[in-house]
Protein backbone atom coordinates (compact mmCIF):
# COMPACT_ATOMS: atom_id res chain seq x y z
CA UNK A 1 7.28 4.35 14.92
CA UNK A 2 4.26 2.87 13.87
CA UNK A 3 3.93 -0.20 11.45
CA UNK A 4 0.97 -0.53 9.10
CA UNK A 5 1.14 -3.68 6.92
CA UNK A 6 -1.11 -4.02 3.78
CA UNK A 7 -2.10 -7.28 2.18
CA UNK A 8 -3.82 -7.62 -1.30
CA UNK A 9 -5.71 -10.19 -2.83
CA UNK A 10 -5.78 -9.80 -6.67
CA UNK A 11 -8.45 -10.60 -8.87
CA UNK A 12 -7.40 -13.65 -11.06
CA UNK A 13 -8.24 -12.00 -14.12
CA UNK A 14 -5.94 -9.04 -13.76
CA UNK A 15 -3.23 -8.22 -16.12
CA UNK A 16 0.33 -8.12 -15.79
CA UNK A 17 0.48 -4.70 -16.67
CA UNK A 18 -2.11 -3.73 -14.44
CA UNK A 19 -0.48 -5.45 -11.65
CA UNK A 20 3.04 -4.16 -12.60
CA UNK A 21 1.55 0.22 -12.86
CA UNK A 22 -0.22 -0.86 -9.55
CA UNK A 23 2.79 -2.21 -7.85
CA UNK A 24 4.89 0.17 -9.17
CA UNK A 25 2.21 3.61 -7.87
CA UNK A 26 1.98 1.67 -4.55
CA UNK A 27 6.22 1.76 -3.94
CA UNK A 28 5.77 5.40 -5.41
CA UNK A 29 3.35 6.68 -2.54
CA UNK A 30 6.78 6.86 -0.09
CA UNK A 31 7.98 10.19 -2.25
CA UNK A 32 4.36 11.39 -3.28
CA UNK A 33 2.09 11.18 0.12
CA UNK A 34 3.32 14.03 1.93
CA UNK A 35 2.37 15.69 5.25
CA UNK A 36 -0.04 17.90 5.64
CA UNK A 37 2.15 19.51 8.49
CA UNK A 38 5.56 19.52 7.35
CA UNK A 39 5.03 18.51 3.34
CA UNK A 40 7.39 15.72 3.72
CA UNK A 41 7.00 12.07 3.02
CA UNK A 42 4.45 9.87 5.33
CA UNK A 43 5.98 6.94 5.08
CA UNK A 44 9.28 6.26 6.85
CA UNK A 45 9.85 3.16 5.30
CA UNK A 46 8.09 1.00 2.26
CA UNK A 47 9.01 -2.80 2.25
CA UNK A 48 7.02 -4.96 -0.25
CA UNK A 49 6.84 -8.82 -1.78
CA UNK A 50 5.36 -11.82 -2.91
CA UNK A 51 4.02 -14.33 -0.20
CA UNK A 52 6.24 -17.41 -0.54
CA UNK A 53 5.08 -19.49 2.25
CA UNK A 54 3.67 -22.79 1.68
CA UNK A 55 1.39 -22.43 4.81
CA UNK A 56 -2.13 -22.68 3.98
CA UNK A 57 -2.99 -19.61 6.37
CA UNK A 58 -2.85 -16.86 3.29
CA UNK A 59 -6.51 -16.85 2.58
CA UNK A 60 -5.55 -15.64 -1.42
CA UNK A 61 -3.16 -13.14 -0.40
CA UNK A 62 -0.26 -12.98 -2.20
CA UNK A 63 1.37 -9.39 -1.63
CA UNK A 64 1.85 -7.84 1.27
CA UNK A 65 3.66 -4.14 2.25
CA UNK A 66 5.11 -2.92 5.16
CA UNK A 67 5.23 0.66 5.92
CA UNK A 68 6.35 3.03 8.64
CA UNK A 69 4.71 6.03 9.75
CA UNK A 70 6.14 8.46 12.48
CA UNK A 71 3.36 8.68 14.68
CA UNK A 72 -0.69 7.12 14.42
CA UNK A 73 -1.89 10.35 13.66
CA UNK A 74 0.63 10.69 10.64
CA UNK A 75 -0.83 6.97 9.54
CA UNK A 76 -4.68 8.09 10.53
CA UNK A 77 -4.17 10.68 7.72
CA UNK A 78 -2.58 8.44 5.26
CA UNK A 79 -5.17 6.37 5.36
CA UNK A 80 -8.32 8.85 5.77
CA UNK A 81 -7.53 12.10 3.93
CA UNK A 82 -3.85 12.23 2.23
CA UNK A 83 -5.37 12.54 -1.81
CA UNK A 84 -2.38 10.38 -3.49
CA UNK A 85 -3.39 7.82 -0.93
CA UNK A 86 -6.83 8.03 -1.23
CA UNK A 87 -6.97 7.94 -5.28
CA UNK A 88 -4.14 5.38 -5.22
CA UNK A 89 -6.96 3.47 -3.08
CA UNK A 90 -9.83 4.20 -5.54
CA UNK A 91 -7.73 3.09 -8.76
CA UNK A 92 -7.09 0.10 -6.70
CA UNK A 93 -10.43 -1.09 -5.81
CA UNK A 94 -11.59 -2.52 -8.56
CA UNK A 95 -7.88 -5.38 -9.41
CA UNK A 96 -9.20 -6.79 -5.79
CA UNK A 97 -11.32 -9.49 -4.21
């Protein structure tokens, strides 16, 4: 299994409906980015949340998701050519730092 964690840093000016559809189409990429060898999900597992720690070592994050993948070269197409991934990525551009 590989593990591919994602942190975000939000612009401060972003809604809370923009943050809430973006939240909720990140969680939804575990049923919608598929395989391109056996069409089923990518991601083995989806884990997300809020950074609670008080240590000052978060540099403005304050999300972060942890995902499974069953092999690198099921996460090197995730992250390179899967299109739900890809457009999830280009919607998300511009709510970051």
């Amino acid at each position: 299994t590989i593990t591919h964690i994602v942190l975000f840093k939000y612009k401060p000016d972003i809604s809370w409906e923009a943050f809430e559809k973006h939240f909720e189409q990140f969680m939804g990429l575990k049923q919608k980015s598929l395989s391109k060898k056996t069409g089923k999900p990518l991601i083995k597992s989806l884990k997300a949340g809020k950074n609670r720690s008080w240590e000052p070592f978060s540099k403005g994050m304050t999300h972060g998701f942890v995902l499974e993948f069953e092999s690198q070269e099921e996460l090197d197409y995730y992250l390179t050519a899967e299109p739900v991934h890809l457009e999830f990525s280009k919607n998300a551009a511009p709510l970051m730092l």
